[in-house]
C-alpha atoms as a PDB file:
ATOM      1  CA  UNK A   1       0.349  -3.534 -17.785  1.00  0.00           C
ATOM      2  CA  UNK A   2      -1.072  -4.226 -21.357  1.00  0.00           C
ATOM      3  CA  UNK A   3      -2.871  -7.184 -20.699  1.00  0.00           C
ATOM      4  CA  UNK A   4       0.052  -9.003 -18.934  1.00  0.00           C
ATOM      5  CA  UNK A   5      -0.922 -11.080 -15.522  1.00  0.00           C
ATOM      6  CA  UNK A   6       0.364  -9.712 -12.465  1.00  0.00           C
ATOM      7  CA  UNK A   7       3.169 -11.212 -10.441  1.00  0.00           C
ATOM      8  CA  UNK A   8       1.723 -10.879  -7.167  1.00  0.00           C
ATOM      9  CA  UNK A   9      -2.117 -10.646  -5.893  1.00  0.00           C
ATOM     10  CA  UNK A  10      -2.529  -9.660  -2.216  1.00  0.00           C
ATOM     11  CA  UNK A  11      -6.371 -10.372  -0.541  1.00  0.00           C
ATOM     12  CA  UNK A  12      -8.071  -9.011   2.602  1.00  0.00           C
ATOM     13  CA  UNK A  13     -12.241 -10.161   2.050  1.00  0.00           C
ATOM     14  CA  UNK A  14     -12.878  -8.558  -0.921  1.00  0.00           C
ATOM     15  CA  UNK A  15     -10.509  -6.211  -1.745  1.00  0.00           C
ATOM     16  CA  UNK A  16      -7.351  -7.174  -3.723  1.00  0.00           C
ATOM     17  CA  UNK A  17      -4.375  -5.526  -4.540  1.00  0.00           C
ATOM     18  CA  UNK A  18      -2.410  -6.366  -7.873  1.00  0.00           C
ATOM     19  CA  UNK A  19       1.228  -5.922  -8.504  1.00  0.00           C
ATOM     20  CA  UNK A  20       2.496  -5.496 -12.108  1.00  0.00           C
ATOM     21  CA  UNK A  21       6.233  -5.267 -13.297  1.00  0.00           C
ATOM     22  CA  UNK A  22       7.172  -3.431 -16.402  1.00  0.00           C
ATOM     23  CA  UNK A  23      10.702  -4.127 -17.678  1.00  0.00           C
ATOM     24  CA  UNK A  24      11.912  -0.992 -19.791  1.00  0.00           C
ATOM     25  CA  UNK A  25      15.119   0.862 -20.655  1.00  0.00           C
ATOM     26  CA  UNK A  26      16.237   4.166 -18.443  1.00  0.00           C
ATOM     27  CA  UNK A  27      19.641   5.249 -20.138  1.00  0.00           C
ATOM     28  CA  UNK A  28      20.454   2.247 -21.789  1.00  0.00           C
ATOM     29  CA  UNK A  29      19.895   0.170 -18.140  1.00  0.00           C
ATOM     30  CA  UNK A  30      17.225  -2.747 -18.120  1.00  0.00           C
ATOM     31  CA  UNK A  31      15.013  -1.566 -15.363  1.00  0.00           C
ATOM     32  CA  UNK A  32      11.797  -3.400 -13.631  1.00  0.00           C
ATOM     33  CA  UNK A  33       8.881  -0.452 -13.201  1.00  0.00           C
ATOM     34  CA  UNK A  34       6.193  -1.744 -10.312  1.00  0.00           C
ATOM     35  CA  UNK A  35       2.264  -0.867 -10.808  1.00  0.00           C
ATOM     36  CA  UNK A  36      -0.275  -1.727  -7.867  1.00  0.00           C
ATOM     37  CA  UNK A  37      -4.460  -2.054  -9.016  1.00  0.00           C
ATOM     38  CA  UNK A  38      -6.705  -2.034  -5.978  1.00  0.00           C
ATOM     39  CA  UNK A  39     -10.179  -3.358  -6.540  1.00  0.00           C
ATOM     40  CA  UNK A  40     -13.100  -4.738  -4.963  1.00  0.00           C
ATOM     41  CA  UNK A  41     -14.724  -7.754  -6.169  1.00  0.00           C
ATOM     42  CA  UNK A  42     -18.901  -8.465  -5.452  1.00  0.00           C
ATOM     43  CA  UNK A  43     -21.840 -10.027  -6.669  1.00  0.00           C
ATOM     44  CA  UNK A  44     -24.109  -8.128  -8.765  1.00  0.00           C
ATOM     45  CA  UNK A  45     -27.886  -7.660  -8.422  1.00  0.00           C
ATOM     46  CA  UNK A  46     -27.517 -10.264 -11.586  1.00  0.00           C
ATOM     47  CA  UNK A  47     -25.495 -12.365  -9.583  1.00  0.00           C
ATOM     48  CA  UNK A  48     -22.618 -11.899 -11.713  1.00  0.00           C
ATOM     49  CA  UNK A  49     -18.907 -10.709 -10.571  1.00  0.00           C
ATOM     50  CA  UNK A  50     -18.222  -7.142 -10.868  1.00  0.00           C
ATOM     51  CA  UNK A  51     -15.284  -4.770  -9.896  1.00  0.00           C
ATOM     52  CA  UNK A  52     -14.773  -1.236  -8.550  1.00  0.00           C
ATOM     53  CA  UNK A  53     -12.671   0.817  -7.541  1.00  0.00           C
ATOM     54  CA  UNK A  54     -14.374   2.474  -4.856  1.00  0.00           C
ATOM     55  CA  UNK A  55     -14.483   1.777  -1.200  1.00  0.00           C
ATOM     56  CA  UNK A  56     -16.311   2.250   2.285  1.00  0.00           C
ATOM     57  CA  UNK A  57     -14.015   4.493   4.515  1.00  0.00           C
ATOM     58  CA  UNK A  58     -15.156   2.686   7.655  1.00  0.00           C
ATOM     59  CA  UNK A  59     -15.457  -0.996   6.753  1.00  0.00           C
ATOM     60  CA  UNK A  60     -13.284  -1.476   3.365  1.00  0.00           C
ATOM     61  CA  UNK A  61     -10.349   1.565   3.603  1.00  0.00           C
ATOM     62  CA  UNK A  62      -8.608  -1.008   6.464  1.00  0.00           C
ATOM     63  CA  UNK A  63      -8.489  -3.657   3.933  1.00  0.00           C
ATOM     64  CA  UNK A  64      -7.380  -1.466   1.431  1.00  0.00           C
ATOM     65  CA  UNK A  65      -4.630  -0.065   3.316  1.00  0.00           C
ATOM     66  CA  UNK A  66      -3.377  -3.902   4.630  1.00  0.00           C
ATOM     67  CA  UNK A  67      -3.259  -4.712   0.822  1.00  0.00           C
ATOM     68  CA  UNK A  68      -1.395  -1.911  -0.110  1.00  0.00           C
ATOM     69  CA  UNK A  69       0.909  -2.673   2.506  1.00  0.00           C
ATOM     70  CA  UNK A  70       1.520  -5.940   1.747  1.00  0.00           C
ATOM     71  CA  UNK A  71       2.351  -4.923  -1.912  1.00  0.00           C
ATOM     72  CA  UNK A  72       4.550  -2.132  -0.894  1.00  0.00           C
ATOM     73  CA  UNK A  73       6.400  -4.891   1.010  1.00  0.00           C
ATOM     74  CA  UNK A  74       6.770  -7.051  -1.500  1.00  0.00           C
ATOM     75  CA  UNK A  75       8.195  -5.140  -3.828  1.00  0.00           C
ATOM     76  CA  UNK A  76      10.500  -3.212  -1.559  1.00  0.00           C
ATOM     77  CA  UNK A  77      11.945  -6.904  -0.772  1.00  0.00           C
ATOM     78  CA  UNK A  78      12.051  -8.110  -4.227  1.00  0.00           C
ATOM     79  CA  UNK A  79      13.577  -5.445  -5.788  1.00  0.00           C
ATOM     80  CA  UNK A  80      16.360  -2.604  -5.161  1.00  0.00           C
ATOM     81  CA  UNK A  81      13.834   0.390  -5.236  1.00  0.00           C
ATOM     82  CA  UNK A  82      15.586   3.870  -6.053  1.00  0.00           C
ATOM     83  CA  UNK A  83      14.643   6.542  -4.014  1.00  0.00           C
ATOM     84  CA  UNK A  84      13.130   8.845  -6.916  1.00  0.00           C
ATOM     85  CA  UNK A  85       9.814   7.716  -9.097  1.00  0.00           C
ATOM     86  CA  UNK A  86       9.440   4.068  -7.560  1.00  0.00           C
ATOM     87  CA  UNK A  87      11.959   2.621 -10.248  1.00  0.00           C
ATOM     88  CA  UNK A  88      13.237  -0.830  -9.407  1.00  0.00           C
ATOM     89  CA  UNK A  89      16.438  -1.888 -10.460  1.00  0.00           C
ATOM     90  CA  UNK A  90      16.419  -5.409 -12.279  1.00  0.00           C
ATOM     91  CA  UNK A  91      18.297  -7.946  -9.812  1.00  0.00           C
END
């Protein structure tokens, strides 16, 4: 992740979930690695934007798990996912 933007940004209130492709080598191949960040976005007593990772079971787990879904989805579609350490094959 190093910086780079992510590809894909999925959004229920305020809870995002972030997907991030890697492109490395595994035995000599050119494969695409997939990384998901979950966050929550809010105002600050200051009124400025801050992030956490941490989440209400009752009210902001839901969203969490719709976002996560979402980004599962998309990357099982967009990709040829092996069945061993979430290692997409480059298309």
């Amino acid at each position: 992740m190093n910086g780079n933007k992510p590809i894909r940004r999925f959004k229920a209130g305020a809870i995002n979930a972030s997907v991030f492709e890697n492109i490395t080598m595994i035995k000599g191949v050119e494969t695409k690695m997939y990384n998901v960040v979950v966050s929550k976005t809010y105002k600050g007593d200051d009124g400025s934007w801050k992030s956490t990772n941490s989440f209400s079971v009752f009210y902001e787990l839901p969203k969490v798990i719709l976002v996560l879904q979402k980004a599962y989805e998309f990357v099982v579609t967009n990709s040829s996912v092996e069945k061993e350490g979430g290692v997409a094959t480059a298309k």
